[in-house]
Protein backbone atom coordinates (compact mmCIF):
# COMPACT_ATOMS: atom_id res chain seq x y z
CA UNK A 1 -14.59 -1.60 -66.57
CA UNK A 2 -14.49 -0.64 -63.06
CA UNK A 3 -11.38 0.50 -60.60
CA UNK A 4 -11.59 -0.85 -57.42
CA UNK A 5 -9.69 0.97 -54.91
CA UNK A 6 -9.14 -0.38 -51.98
CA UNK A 7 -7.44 1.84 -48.48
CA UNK A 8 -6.18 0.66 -46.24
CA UNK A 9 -5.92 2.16 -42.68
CA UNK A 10 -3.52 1.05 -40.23
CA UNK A 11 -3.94 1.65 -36.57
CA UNK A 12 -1.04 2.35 -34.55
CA UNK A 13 -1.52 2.15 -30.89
CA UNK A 14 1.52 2.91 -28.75
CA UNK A 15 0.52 1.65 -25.42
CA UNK A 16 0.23 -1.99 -26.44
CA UNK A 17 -1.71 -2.68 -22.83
CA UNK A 18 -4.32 -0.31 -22.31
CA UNK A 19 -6.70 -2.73 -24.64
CA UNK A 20 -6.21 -5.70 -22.27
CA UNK A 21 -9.46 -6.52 -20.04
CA UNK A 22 -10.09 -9.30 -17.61
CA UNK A 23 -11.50 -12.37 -18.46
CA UNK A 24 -14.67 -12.54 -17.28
CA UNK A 25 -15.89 -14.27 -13.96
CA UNK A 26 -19.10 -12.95 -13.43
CA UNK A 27 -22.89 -14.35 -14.01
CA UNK A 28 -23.43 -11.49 -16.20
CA UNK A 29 -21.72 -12.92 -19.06
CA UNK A 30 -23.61 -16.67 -19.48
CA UNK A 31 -26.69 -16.56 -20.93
CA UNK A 32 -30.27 -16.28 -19.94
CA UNK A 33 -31.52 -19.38 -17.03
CA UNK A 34 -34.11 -19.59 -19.43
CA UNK A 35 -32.24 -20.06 -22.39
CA UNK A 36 -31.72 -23.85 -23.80
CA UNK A 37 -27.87 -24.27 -24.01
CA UNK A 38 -27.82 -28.46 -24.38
CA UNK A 39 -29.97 -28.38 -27.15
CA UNK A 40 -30.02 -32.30 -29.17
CA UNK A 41 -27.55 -31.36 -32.23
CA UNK A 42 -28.77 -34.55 -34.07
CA UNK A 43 -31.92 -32.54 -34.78
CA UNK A 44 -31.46 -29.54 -33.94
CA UNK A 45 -31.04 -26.45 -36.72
CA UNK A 46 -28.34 -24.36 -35.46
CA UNK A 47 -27.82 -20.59 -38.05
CA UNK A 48 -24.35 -18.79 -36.87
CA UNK A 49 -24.86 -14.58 -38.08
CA UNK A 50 -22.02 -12.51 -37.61
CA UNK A 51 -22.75 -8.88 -37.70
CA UNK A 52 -20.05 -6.61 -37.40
CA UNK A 53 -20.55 -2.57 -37.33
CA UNK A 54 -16.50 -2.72 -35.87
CA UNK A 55 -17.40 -1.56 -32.52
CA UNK A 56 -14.42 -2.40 -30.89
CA UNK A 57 -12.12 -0.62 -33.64
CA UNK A 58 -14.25 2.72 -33.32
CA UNK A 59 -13.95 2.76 -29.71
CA UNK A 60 -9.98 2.28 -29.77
CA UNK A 61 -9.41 4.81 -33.11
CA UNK A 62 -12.02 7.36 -30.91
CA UNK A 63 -9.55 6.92 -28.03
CA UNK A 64 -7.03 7.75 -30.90
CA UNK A 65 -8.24 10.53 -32.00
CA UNK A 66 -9.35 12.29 -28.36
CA UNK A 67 -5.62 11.70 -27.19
CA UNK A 68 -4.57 13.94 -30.52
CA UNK A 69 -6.59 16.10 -30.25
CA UNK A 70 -6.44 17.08 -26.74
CA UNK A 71 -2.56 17.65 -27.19
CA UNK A 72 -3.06 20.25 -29.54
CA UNK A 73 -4.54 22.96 -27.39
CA UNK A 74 -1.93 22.49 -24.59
CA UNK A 75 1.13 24.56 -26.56
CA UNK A 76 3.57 21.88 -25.57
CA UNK A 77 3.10 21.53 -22.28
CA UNK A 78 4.79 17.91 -21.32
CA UNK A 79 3.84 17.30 -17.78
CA UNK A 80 -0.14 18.76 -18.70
CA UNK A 81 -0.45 16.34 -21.48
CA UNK A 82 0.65 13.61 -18.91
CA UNK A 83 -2.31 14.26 -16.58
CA UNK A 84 -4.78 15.13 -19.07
CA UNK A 85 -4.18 11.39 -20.82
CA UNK A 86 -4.71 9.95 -17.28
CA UNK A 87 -7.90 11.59 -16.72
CA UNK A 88 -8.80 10.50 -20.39
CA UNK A 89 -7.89 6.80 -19.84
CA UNK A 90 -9.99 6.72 -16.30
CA UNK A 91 -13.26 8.40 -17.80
CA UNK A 92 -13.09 6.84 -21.26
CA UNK A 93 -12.88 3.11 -20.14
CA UNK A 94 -14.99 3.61 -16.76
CA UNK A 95 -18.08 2.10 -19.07
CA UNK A 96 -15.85 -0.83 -19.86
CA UNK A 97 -15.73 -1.39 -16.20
CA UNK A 98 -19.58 -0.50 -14.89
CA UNK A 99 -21.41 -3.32 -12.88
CA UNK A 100 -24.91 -3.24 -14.56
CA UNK A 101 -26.88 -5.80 -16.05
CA UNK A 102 -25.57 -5.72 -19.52
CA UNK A 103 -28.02 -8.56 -20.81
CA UNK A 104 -30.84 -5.70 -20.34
CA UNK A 105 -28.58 -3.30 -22.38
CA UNK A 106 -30.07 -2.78 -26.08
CA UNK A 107 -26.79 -3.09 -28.37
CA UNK A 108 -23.91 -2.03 -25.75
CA UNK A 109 -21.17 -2.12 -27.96
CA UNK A 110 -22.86 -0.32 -30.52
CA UNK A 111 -24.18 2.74 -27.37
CA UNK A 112 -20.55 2.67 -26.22
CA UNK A 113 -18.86 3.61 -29.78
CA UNK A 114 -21.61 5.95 -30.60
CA UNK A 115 -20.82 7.56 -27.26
CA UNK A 116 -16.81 8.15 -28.09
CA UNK A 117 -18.40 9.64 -31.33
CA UNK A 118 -19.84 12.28 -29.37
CA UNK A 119 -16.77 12.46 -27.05
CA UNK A 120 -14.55 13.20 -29.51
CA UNK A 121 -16.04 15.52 -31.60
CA UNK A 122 -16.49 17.88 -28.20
CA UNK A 123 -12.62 17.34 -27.52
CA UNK A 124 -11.94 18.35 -31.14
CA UNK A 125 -14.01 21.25 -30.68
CA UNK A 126 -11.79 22.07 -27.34
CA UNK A 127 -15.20 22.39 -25.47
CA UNK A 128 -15.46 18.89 -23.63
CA UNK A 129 -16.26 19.28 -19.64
CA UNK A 130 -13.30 17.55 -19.06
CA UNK A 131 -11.00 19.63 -21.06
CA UNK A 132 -12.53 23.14 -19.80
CA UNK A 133 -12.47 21.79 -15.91
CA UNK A 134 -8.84 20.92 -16.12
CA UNK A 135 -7.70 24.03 -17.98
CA UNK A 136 -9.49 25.37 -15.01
CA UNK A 137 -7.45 23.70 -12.17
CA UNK A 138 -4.24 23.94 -14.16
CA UNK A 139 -4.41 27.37 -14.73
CA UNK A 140 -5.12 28.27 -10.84
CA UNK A 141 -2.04 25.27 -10.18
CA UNK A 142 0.42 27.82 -12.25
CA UNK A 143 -1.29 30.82 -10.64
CA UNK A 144 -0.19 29.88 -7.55
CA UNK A 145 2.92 28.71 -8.61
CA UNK A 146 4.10 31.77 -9.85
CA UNK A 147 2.47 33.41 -7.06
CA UNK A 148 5.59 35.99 -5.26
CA UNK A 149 3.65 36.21 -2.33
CA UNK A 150 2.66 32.93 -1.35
CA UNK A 151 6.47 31.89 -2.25
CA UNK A 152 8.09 34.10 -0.09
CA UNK A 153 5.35 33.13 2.67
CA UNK A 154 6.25 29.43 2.23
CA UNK A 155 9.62 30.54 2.80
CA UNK A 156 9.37 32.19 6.02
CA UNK A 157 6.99 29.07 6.96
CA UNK A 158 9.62 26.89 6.83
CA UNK A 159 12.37 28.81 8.42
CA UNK A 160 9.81 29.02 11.46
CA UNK A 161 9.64 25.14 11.40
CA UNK A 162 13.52 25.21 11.30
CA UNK A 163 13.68 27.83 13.96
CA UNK A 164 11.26 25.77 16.32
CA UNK A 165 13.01 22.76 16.01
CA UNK A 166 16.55 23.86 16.53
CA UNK A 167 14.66 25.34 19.98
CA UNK A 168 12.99 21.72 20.66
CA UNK A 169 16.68 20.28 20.23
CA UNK A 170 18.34 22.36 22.41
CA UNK A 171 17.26 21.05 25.15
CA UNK A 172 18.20 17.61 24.21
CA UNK A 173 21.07 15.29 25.40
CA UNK A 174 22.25 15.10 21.67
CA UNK A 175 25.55 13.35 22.93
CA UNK A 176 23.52 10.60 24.58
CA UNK A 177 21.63 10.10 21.37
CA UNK A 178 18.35 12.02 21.89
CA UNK A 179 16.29 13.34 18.97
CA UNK A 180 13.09 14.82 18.28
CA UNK A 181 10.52 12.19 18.15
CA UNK A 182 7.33 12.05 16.19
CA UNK A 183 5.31 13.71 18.90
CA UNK A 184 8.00 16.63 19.31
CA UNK A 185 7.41 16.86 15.49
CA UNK A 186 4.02 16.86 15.52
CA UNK A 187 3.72 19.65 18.35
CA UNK A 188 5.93 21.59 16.23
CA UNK A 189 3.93 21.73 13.11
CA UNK A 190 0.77 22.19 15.41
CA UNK A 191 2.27 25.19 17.08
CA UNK A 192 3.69 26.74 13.77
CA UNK A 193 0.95 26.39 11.86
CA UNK A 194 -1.33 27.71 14.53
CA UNK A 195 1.13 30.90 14.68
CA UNK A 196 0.71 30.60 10.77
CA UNK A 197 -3.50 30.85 10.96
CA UNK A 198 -3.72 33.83 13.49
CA UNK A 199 -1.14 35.98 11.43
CA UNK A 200 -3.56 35.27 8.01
CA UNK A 201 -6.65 35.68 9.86
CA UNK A 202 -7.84 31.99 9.74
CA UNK A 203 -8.68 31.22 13.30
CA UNK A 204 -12.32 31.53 12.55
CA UNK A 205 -13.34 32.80 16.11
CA UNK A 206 -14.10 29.53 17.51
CA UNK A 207 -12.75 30.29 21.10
CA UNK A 208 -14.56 32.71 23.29
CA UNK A 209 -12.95 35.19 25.44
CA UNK A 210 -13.00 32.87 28.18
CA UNK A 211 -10.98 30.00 25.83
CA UNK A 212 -14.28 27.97 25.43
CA UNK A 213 -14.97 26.56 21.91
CA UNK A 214 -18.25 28.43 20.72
CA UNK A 215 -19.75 26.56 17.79
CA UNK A 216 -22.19 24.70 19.68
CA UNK A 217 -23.27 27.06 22.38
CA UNK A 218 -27.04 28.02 21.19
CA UNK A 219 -29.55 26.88 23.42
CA UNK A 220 -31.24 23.87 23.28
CA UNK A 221 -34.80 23.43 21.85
CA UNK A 222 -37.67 20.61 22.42
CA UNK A 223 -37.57 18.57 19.56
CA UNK A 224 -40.95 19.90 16.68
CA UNK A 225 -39.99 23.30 18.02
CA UNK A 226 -39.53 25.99 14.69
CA UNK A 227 -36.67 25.86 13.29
């Protein structure tokens, strides 16, 4: 006698939407011009094969499985779990979405969840390009965010936009109803953050002493002269 046991897995995917496609309304998804479609059924031998290797479930549990196992390595952070699932959802479907002649593809569905295989045993392994480039740009986001210096400069930056534009309204009929308009803004912000560039070094020498712009000064040469 023989025990059959049977398990049975049950997928539970929160966001009820993010498996919704479409419909398709392109010529990529009729068949062949070549292929005979109004075939005489009277006489005609007609053999429906379904093979399923559950492509579509593997790609979704994958996606599963890459969204757990990304949260794991980010201690609790809330807000970096939030943009690391939307840079999972935008690279992980992007195939989904690709305009290519799939009738020329060799067993898509099939590629596609042997792909996410791959995917997720990198992001498991915390070594996936995508994981290492945003711990990368997070990390130099809090850097700077904790950054004294650059806090207290922002500071003074916008006390000198306060300070100039307190100035620029001085001079207005405020009783009447004047204010700054967007040009008196913009000149503001062009004038501060000018001031702002020379006192951190960032005007790049591009005038001359004589207040002409020197980038393209050089002399001119025939053209098939050596470069």
């Amino acid at each position: 006698n023989y025990i059959i046991i049977i398990n049975k897995m049950v997928y539970k995917i929160r966001n009820k939407g993010f498996n919704n496609f479409a419909g398709p309304n392109g010529i990529r998804v009729f068949p062949a011009k070549k292929t005979n479609v109004n075939v005489a059924m009277e006489r005609h031998l007609t053999l429906q094969v379904q093979i399923s290797r559950y492509t579509g479930m593997r790609i979704l549990h994958n996606y599963r499985n890459i969204s757990r196992a990304t949260k794991q390595f980010m201690m609790g952070d809330k807000f970096l779990e939030q943009l690391m699932i939307l840079q999972i959802k935008e690279h992980y479907f992007a195939p989904m979405y690709y305009k290519a002649p799939i009738e020329n593809t060799f067993f898509l569905g099939r590629n596609l969840a042997d792909l996410s295989d791959r995917h997720t045993a990198l992001f498991q392994n915390n070594q996936h390009p995508i994981q290492l480039q945003v711990y990368e740009t997070y990390n130099a986001f809090l850097r700077d965010l904790h950054n004294k210096q650059k806090a207290e400069s922002a500071e003074d930056l916008a006390a000198r936009f306060e300070e100039v534009a307190h100035e620029r309204a001085a001079h207005l009929n405020q009783a009447e109803g004047e204010s700054l308009s967007m040009d008196d803004m913009s000149e503001i912000y062009i004038q501060v953050m000018g001031e702002h560039r020379e006192r951190a070094n960032m005007a790049r020498n591009q005038k001359s002493s004589t207040g002409e712009i020197n980038d393209y000064l050089e002399l001119r040469r025939p053209f098939g002269a050596a470069q």
